[in-house]
C-alpha atoms as a PDB file:
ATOM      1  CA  UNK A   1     -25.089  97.198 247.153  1.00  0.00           C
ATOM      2  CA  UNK A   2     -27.776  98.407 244.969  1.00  0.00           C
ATOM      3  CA  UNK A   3     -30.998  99.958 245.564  1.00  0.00           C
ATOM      4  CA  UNK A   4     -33.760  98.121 244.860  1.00  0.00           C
ATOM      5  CA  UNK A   5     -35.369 101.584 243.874  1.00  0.00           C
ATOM      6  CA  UNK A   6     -32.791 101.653 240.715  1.00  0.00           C
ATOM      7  CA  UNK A   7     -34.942 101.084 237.474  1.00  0.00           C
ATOM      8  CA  UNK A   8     -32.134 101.695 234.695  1.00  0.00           C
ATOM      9  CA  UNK A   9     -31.172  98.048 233.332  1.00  0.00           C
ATOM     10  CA  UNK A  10     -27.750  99.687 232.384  1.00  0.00           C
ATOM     11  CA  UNK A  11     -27.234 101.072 235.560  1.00  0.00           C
ATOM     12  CA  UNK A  12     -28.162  97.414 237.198  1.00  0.00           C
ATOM     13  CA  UNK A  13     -25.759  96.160 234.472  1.00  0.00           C
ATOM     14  CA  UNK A  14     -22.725  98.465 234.633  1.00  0.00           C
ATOM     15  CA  UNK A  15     -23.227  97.379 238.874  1.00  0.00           C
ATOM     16  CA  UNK A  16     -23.479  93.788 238.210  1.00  0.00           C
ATOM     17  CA  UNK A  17     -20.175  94.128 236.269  1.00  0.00           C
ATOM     18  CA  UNK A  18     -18.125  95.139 239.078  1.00  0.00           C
ATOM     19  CA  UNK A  19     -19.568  92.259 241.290  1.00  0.00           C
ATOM     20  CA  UNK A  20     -22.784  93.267 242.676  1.00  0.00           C
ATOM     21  CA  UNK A  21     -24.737  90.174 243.310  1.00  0.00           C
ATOM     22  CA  UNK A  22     -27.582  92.101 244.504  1.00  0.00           C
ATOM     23  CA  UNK A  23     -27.838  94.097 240.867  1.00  0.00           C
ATOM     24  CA  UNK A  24     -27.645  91.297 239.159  1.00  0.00           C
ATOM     25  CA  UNK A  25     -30.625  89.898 240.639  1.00  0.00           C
ATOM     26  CA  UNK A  26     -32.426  92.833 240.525  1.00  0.00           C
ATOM     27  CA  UNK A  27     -31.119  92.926 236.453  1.00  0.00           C
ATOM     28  CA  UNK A  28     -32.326  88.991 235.741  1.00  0.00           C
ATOM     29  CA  UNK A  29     -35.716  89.753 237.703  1.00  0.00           C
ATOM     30  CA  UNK A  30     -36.289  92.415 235.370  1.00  0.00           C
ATOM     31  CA  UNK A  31     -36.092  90.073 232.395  1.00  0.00           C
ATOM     32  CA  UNK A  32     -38.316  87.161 233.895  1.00  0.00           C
ATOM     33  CA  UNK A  33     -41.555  88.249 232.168  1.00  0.00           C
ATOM     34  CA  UNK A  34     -39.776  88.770 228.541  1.00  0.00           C
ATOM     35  CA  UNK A  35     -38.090  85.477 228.791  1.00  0.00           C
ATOM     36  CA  UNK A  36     -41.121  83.642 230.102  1.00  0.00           C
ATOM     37  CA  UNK A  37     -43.098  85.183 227.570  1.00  0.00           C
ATOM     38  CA  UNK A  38     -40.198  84.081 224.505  1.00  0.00           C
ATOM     39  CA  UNK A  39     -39.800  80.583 225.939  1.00  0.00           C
ATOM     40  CA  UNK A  40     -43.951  80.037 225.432  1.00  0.00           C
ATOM     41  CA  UNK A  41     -43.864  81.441 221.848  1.00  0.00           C
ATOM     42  CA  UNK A  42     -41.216  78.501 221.093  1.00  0.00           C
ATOM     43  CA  UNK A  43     -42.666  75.671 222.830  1.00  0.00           C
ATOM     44  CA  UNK A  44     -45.109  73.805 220.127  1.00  0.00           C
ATOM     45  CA  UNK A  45     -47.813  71.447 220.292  1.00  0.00           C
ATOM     46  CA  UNK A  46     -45.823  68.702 220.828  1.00  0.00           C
ATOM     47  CA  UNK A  47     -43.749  69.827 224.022  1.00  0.00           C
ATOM     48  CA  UNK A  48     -46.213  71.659 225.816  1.00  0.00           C
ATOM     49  CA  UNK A  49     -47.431  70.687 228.945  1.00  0.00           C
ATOM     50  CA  UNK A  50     -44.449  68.535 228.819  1.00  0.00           C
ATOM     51  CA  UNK A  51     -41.484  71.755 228.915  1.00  0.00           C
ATOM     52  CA  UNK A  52     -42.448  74.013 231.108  1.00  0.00           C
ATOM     53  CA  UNK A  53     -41.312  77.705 230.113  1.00  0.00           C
ATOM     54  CA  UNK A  54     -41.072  78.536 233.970  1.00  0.00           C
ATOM     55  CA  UNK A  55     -38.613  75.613 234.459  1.00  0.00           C
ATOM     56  CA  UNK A  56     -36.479  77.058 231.189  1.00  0.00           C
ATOM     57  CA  UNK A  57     -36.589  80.559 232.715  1.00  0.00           C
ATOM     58  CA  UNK A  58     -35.200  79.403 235.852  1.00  0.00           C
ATOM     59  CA  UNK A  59     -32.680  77.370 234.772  1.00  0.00           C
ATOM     60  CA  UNK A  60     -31.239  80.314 232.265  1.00  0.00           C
ATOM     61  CA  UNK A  61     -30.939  82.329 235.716  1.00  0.00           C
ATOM     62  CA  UNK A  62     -28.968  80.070 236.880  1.00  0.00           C
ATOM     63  CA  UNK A  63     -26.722  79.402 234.572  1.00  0.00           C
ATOM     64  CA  UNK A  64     -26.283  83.440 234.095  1.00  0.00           C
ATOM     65  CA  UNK A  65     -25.663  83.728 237.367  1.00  0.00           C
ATOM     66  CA  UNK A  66     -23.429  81.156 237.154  1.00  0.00           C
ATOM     67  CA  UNK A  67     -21.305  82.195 234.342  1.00  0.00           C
ATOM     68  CA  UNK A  68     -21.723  86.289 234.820  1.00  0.00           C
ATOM     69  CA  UNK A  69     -17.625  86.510 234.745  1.00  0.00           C
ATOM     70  CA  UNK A  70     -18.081  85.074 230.809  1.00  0.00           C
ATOM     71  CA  UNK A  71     -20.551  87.974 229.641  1.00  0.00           C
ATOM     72  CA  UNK A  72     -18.595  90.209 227.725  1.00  0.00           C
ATOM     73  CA  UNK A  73     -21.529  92.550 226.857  1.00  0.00           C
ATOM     74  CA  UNK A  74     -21.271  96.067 228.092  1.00  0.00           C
ATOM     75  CA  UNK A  75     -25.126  96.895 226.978  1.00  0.00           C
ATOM     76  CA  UNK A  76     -28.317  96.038 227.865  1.00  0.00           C
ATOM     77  CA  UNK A  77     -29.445  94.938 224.325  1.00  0.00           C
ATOM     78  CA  UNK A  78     -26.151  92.395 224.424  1.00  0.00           C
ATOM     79  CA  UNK A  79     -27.250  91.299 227.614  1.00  0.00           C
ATOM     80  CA  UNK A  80     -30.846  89.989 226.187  1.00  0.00           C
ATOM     81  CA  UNK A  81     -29.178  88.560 223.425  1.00  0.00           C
ATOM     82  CA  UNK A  82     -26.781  86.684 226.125  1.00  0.00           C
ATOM     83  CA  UNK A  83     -29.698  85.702 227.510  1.00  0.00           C
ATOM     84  CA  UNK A  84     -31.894  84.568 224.557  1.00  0.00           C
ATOM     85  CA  UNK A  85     -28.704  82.031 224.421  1.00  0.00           C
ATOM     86  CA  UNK A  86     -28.892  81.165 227.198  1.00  0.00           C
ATOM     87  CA  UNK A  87     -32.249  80.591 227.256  1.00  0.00           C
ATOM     88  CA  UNK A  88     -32.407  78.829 223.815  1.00  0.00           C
ATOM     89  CA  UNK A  89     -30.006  75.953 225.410  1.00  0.00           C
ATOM     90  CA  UNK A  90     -32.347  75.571 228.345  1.00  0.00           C
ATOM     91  CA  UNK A  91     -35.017  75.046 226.524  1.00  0.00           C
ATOM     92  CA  UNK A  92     -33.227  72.078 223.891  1.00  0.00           C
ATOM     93  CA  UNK A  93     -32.019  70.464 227.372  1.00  0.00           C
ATOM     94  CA  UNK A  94     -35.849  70.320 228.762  1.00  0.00           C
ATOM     95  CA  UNK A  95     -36.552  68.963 225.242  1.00  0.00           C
ATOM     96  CA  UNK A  96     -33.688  66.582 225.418  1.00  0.00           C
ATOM     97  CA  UNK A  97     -35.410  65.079 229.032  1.00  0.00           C
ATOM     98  CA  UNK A  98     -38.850  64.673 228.150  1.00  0.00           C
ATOM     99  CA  UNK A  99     -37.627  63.100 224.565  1.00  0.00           C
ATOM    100  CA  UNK A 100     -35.038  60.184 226.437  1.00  0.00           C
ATOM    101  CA  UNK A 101     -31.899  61.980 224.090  1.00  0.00           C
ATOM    102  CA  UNK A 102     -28.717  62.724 226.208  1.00  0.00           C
ATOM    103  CA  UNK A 103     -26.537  63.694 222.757  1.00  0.00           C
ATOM    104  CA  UNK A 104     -26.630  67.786 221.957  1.00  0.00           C
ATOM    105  CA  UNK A 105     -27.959  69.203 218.869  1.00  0.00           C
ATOM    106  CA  UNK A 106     -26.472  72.592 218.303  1.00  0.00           C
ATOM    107  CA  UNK A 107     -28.455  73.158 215.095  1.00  0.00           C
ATOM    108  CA  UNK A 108     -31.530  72.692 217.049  1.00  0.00           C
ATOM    109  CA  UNK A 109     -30.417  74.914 219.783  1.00  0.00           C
ATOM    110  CA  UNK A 110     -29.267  77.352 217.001  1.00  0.00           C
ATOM    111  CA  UNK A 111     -33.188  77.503 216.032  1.00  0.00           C
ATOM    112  CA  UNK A 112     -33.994  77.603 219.306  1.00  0.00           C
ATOM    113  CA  UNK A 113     -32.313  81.384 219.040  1.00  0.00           C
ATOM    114  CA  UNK A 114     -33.520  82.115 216.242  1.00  0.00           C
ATOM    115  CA  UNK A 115     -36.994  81.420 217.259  1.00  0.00           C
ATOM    116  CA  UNK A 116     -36.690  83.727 219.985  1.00  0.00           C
ATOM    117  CA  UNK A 117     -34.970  86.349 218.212  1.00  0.00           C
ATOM    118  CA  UNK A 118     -37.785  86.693 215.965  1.00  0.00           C
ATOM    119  CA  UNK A 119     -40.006  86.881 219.018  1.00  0.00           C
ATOM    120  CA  UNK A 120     -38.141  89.452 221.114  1.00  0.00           C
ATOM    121  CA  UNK A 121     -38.223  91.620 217.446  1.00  0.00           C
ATOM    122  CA  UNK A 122     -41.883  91.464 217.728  1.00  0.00           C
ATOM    123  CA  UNK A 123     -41.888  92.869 221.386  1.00  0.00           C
ATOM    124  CA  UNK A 124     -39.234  95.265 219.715  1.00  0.00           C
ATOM    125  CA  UNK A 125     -42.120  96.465 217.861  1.00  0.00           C
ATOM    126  CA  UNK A 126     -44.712  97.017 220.402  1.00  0.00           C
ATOM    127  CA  UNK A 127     -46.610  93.628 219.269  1.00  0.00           C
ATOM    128  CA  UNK A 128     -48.584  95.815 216.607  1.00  0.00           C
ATOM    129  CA  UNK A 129     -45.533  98.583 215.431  1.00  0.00           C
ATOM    130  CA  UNK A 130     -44.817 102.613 216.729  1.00  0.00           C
ATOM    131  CA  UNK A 131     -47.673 103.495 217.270  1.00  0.00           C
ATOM    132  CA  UNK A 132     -48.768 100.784 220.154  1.00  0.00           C
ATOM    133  CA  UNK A 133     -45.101 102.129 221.866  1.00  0.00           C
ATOM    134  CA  UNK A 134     -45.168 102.490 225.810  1.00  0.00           C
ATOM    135  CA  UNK A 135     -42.636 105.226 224.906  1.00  0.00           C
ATOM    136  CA  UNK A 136     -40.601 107.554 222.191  1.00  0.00           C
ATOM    137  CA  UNK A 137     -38.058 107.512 224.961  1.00  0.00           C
ATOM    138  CA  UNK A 138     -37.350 104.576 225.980  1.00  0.00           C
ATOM    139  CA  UNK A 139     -35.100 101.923 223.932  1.00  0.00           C
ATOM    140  CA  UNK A 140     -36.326  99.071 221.520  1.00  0.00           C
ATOM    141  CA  UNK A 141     -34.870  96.896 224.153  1.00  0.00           C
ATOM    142  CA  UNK A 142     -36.767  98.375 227.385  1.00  0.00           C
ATOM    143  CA  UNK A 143     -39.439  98.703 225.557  1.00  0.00           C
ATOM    144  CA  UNK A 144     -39.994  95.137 224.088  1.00  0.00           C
ATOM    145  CA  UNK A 145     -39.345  94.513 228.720  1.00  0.00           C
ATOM    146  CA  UNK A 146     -42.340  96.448 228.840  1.00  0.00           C
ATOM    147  CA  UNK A 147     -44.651  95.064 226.400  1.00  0.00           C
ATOM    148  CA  UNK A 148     -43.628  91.477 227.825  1.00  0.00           C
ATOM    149  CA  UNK A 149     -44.533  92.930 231.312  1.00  0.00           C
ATOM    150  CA  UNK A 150     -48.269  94.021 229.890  1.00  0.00           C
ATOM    151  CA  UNK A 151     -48.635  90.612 228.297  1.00  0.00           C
ATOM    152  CA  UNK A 152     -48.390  88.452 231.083  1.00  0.00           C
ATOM    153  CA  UNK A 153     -50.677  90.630 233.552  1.00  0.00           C
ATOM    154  CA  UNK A 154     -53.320  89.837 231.083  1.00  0.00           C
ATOM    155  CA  UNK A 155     -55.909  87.155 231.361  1.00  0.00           C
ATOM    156  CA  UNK A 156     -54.722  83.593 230.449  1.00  0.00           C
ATOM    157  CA  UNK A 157     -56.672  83.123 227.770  1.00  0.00           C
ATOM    158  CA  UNK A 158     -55.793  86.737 225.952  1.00  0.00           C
ATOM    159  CA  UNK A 159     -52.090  85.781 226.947  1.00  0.00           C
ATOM    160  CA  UNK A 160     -52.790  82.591 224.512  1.00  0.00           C
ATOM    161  CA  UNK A 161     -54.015  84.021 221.504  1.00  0.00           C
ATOM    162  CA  UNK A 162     -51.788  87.034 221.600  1.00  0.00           C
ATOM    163  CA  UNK A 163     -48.480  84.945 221.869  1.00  0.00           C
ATOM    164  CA  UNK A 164     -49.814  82.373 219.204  1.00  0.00           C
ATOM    165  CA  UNK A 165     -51.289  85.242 216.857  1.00  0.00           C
ATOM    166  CA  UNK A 166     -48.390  87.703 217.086  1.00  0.00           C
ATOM    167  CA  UNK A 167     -45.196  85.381 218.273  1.00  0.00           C
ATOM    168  CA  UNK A 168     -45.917  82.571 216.516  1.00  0.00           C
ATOM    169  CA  UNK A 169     -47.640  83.977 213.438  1.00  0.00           C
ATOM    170  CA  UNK A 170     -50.826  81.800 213.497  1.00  0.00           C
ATOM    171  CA  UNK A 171     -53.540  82.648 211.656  1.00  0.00           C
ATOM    172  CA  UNK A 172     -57.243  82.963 213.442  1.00  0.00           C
ATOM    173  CA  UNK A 173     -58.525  79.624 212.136  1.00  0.00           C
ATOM    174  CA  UNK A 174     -55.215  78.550 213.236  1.00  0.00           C
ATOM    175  CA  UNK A 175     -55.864  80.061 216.544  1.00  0.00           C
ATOM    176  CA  UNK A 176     -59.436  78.832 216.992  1.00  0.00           C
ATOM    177  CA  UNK A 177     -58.396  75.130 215.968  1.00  0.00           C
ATOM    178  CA  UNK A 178     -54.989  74.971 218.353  1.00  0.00           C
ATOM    179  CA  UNK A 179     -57.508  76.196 221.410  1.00  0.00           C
ATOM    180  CA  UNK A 180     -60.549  74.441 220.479  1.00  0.00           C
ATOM    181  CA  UNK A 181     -62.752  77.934 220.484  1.00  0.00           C
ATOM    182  CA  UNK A 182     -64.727  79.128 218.206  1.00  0.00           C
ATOM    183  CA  UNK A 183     -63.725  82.066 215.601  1.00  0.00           C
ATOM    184  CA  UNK A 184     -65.693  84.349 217.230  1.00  0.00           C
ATOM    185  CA  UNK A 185     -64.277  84.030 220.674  1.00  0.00           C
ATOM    186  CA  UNK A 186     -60.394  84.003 219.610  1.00  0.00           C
ATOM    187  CA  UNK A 187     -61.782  87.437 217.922  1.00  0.00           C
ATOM    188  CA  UNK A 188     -62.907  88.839 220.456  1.00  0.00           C
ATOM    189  CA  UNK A 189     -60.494  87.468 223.070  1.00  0.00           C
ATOM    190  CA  UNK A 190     -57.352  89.242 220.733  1.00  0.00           C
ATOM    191  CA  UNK A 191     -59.428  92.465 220.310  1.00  0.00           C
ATOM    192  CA  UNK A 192     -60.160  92.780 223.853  1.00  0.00           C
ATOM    193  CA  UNK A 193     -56.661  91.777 225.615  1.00  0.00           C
ATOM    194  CA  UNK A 194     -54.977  94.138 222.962  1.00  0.00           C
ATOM    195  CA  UNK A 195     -57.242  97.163 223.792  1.00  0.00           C
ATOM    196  CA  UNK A 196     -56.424  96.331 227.890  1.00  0.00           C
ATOM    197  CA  UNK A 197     -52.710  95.810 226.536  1.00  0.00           C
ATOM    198  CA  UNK A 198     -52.729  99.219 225.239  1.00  0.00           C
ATOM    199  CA  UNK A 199     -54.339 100.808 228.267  1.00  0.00           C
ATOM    200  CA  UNK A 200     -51.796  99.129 230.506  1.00  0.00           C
ATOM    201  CA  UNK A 201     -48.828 100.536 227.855  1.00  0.00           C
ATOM    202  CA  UNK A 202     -50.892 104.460 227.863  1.00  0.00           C
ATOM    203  CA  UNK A 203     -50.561 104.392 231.349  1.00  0.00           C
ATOM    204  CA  UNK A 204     -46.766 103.209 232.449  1.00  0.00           C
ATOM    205  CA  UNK A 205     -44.751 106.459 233.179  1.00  0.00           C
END
């Protein structure tokens, strides 16, 4: 059984291998904040409020849950990109309900991944590169966990333009059009959640 005190992915992993149940809760509930935060950056104008990024995280638990004995990762950076996978075909299924198709499109789902690798490479980097790291120590991996972590305890509306200024690349007129705000308050909306994103970073162990 593991201890719910254990905070080493790879030690939750190398458990979950040998048929833990219990670790590999603990190892997907570790991931629900990064995966919640990569299935937003993906979902455009069109699906949202339509494909819920909740509903896609929960159903890529499942089916990892589901299909643990198939992993064939022995790290914790192969099990994100398992995931991502995962979580790429959850989201082209939601997309498949709300748009009436029943036939799958593996291109789509292959941009799907894409899409999301890009996006977990971003939280690789700390949002804004080295120097905005939560630590030298920990790796690229953990460390885009973290940064997904600090993202969602933010506001709402500083979640918003952070995900579409950094994950989806928009520019601030962009920005201020998509939300319907004015310049000046996506401004100072970015500037302010990443100064409290930093704090939150400065101040994890």
């Amino acid at each position: 059984m593991a201890d719910s005190s254990t905070t080493s992915s790879d030690a939750w992993l190398a458990q979950a291998r040998r048929g833990d149940g219990c670790a590999l809760g603990l190892l997907l509930q570790r991931y629900r904040a990064y995966l919640h935060l990569l299935a937003r950056s993906q979902i455009g104008p069109s699906l949202r409020g339509k494909v819920d990024a909740s509903d896609a995280v929960q159903e890529t638990f499942l089916k990892a849950s589901g299909h643990f004995a198939q992993f064939s990762g022995v790290s914790e950076p192969q099990l994100a990109a398992w995931l991502r996978e995962i979580l790429a075909t959850s989201l082209a299924n939601l997309a498949r309900r709300y748009q009436g198709t029943q036939r799958r499109d593996v291109r789509r789902e292959r941009q799907w991944v894409e899409g999301l690798d890009r996006s977990s490479k971003v939280l690789d980097r700390g949002l804004l590169g080295s120097r905005s790291t939560p630590s030298q120590l920990v790796s690229r991996h953990e460390q885009a966990v973290l940064v997904a972590d600090a993202v969602v305890a933010l506001p709402e509306a500083s979640q918003e333009i952070i995900i579409l200024r950094h994950l989806q690349e928009l520019s601030f007129p962009e920005i201020a059009r998509r939300t319907g705000r004015s310049l000046d308050s996506v401004k100072n909306l970015w500037i302010r959640g990443l100064r409290r994103l930093r704090k939150t970073l400065e101040e994890r162990p």
